[in-house]
Structure formats: structure tokens, C-alpha cells
Protein backbone atom coordinates (compact mmCIF):
# COMPACT_ATOMS: atom_id res chain seq x y z
CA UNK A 1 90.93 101.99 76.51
CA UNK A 2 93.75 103.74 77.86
CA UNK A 3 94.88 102.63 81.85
CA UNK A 4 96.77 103.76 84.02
CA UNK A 5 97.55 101.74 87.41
CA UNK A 6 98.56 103.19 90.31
CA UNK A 7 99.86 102.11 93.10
CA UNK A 8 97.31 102.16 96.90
CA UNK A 9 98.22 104.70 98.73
CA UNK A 10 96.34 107.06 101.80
CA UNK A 11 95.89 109.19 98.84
CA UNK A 12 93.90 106.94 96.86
CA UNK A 13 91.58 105.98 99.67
CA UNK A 14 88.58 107.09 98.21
CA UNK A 15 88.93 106.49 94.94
CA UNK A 16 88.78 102.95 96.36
CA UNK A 17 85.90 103.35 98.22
CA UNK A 18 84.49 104.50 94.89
CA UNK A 19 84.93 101.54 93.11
CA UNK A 20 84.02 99.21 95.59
CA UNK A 21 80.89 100.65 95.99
CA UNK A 22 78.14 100.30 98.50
CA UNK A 23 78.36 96.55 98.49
CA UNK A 24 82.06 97.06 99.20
CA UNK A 25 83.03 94.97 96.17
CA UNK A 26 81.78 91.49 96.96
CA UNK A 27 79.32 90.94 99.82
CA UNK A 28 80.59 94.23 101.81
CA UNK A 29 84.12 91.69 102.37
CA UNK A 30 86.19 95.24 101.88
CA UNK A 31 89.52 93.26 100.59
CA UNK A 32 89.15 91.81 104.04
CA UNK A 33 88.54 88.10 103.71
CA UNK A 34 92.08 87.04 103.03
CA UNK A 35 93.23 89.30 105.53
CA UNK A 36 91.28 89.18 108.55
CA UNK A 37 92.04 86.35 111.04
CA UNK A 38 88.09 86.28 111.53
CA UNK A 39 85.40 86.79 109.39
CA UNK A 40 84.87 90.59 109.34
CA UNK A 41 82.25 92.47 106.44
CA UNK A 42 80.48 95.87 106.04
CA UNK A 43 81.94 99.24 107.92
CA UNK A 44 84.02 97.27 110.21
CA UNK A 45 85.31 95.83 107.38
CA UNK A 46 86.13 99.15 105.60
CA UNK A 47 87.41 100.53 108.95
CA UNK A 48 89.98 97.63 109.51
CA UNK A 49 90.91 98.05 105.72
CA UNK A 50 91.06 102.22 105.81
CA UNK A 51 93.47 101.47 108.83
CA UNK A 52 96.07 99.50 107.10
CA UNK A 53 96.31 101.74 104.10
CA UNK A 54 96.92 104.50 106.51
CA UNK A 55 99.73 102.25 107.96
CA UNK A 56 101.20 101.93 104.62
CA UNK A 57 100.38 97.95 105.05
CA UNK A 58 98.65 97.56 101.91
CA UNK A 59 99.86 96.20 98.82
CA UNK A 60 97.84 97.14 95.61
CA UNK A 61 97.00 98.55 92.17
CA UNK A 62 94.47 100.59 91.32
CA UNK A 63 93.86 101.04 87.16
CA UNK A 64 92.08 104.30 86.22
CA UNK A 65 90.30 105.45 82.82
CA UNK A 66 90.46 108.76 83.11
CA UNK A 67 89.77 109.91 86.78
CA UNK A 68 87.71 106.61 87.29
CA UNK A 69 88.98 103.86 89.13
CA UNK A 70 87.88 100.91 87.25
CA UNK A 71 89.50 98.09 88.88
CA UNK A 72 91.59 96.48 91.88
CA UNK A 73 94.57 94.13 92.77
CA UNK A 74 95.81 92.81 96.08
CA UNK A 75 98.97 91.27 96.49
CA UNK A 76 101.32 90.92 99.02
CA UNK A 77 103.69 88.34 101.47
CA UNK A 78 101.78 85.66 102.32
CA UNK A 79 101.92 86.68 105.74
CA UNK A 80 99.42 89.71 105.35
CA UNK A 81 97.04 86.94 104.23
CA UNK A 82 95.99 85.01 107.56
CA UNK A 83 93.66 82.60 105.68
CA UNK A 84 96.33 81.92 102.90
CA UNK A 85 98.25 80.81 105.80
CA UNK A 86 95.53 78.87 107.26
CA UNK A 87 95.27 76.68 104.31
CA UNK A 88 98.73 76.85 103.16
CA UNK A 89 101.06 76.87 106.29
CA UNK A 90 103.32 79.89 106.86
CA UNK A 91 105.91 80.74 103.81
CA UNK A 92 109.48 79.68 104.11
CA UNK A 93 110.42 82.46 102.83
CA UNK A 94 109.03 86.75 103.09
CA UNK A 95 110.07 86.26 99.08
CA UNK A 96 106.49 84.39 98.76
CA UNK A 97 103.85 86.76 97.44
CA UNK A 98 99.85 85.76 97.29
CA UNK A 99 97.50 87.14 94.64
CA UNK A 100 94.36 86.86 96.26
CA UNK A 101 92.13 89.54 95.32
CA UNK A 102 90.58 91.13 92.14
CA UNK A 103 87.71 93.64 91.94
CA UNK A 104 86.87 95.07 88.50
CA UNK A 105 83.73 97.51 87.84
CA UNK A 106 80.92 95.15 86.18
CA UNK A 107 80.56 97.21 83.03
CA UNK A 108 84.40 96.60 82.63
CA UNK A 109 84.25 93.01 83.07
CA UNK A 110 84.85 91.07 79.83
CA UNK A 111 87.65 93.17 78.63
CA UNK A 112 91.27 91.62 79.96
CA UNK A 113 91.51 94.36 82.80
CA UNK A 114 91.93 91.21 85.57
CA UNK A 115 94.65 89.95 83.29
CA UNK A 116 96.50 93.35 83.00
CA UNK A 117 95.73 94.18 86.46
CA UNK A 118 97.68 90.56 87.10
CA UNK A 119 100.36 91.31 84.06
CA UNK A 120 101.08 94.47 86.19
CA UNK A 121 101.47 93.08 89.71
CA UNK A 122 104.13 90.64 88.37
CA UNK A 123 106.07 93.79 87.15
CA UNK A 124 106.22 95.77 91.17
CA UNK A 125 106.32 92.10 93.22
CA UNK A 126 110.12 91.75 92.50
CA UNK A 127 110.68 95.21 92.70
CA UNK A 128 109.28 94.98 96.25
CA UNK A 129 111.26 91.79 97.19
CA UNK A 130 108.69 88.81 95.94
CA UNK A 131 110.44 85.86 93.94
CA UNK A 132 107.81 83.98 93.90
CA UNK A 133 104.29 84.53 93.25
CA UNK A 134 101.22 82.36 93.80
CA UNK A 135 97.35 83.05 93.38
CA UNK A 136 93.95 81.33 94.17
CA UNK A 137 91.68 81.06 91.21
CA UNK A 138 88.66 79.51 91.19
CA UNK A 139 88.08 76.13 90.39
CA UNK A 140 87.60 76.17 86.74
CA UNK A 141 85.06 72.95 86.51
CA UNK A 142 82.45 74.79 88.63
CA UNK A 143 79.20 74.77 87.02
CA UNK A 144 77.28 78.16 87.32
CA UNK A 145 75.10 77.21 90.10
CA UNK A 146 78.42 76.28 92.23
CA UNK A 147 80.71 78.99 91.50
CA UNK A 148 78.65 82.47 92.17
CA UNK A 149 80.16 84.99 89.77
CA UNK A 150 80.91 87.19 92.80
CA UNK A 151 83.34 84.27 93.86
CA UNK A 152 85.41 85.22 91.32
CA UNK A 153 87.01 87.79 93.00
CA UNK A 154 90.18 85.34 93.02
CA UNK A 155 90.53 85.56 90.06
CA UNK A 156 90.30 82.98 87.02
CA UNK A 157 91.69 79.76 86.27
CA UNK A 158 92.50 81.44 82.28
CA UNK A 159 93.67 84.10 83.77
CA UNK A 160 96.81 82.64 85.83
CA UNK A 161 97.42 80.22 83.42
CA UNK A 162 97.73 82.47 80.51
CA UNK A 163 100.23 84.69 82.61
CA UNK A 164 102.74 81.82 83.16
CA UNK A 165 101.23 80.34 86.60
CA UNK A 166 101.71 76.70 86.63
CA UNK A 167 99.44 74.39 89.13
CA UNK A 168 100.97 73.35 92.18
CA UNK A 169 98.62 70.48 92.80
CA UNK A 170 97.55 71.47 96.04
CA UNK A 171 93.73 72.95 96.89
CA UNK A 172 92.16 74.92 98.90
CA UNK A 173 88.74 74.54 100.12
CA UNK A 174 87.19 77.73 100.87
CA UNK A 175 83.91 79.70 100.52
CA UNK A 176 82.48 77.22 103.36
CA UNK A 177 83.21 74.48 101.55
CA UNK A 178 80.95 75.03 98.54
CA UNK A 179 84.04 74.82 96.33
CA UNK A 180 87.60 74.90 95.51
CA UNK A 181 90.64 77.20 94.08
CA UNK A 182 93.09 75.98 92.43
CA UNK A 183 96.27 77.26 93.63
CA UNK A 184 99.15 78.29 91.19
CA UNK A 185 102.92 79.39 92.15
CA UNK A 186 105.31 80.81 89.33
CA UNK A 187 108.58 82.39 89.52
CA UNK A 188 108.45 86.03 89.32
CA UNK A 189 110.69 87.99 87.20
CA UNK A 190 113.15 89.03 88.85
CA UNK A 191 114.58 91.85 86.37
CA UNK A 192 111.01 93.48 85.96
CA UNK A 193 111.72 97.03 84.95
CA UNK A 194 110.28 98.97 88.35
CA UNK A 195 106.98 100.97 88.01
CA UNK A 196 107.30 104.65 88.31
CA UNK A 197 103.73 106.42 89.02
């Protein structure tokens, strides 16, 4: 399939809102959960989210088939994330980028888009002033009645480690406590060609 990633913009507002659905991608969180100092779902969710993009305070790519807009990346400085930061501490540096978010459309799923959406976001995080990058997948050891498949939205343990992402050794408990991500950090690199839409 051929894709083509763009990146978020006020323009692409409702192409996002296409591909996240009614369910606004998992459990109506609306790329919210990581950001959102308190928990926050459904239209006031979308509303806090639609905001931001307005305010050019979004970081993210968008991959399109065609017209369709098949799947979703967040990234960002740590500091957009307030429950990275919970668990974490704050950066020491703005040059720290998180990876904490991943939506693909479910009849996509299966086919490597998560890992080119995440080959791609290493490409504009220099370019944007990251150094280092760090994400939050899932822990890998889960057995399926633990890890819900809509938990995955963190992405996956193959996933990171395949792109270079090397474990850190610290964890996170989130999702209530149910289970843990592993976290990763990796150096980005740092003479990524930049993007041009």
C-alpha cells in the first residue's frame, strides 16, 4: 500500500475525527490520556484536543491511503505529556521527546503501519529539536486477559525494539494498575533528512 504521512495540522482536523471514530479511538480517550492533567474522555475530550490543534500545540502524523486517514502518531516534549511527567519526573532537558500514542484503523492492523508511523516520527523529532526519544509500550509478558488489545495504543514492545529503542529499566504502572509499559529511550538521529509535506 502506498502512504503518505502528514503532518496534524487545523487543516487535518477532521480527517482525524474520521479515523478515530465514534469511540474516539480507544474508549472515547481522544489522544487525551497522556495529556490531560485529569482524566478527561468523550466530547470534552475531543473539545480539549480540537483546541490544541487549533493552537498549533499538537505534535503528530497522520498516514493516508488515498484520501483515507488510516492511522495516527503522537509525539512530542515530554512536557505536553502531564502523566509522562507524573511517572517519570519532569525532563532535564525540552530535547526529550515521548512517543505515547498510536491509533491505527482495525482493518489496517497487522500490516507494519505502527512501525512506519514510528520509523517516521524519528525522521521530524530532530528536525523539531528532540535528541532524544523515548516511548511506552506495553508490557510484552501480558497474557491476553491482562493486556486488552485496546491498551495497545502505546504501542508494542516489537515495535520499539525493532526501531533501535533500548530499555531503560525503569516502569511505569498505568492503566489503574492492571499492568505495566515498559519504557524505552534511544538517541534520535540527529541528521534526519527533514520531512517536506
Amino acid at each position: 500500500m502506498a502512504i503518505v504521512f502528514k503532518s496534524m495540522s487545523p487543516e487535518l482536523w477532521d480527517e482525524l475525527v474520521e479515523l478515530f471514530g465514534p469511540d474516539g479511538a480507544s474508549d472515547g480517550c481522544w489522544c487525551m490520556s497522556w495529556r490531560a492533567k485529569q482524566h478527561v474522555e468523550g466530547e470534552e475530550a475531543k473539545a480539549q484536543l480540537k483546541q490544541l490543534v487549533e493552537e498549533g500545540k499538537v505534535h503528530g502524523l497522520l498516514a493516508f491511503e488515498g484520501e483515507k486517514a488510516i492511522g495516527w502518531c503522537s509525539f512530542g516534549p515530554r512536557h505536553d505529556f502531564p502523566q509522562a511527567e507524573a511517572h517519570l519526573g519532569q525532563a532535564t532537558s525540552s530535547e526529550t521527546w515521548s512517543i505515547p500514542c498510536f491509533f491505527v484503523q482495525p482493518e489496517y492492523r497487522g500490516k507494519q503501519l505502527g512501525s512506519l508511523l514510528l520509523a517516521e516520527a524519528l525522521k521530524v523529532i530532530p528536525s523539531s529539536g528532540g535528541r532524544t526519544a523515548e516511548g511506552f509500550p506495553l508490557d510484552p509478558n501480558l497474557d491476553d486477559k491482562e493486556a486488552h488489545l485496546d491498551w495497545s495504543f502505546t504501542g508494542t514492545f516489537g515495535m520499539f525494539q525493532r526501531a533501535g529503542f533500548e530499555d531503560s529499566g525503569k516502569r511505569m504502572g498505568v492503566y489503574g494498575g492492571a499492568s505495566e509499559c515498559h519504557l524505552f529511550c534511544m538517541e534520535c538521529p540527529t541528521n534526519a533528512t527533514e520531512r517536506t509535506n
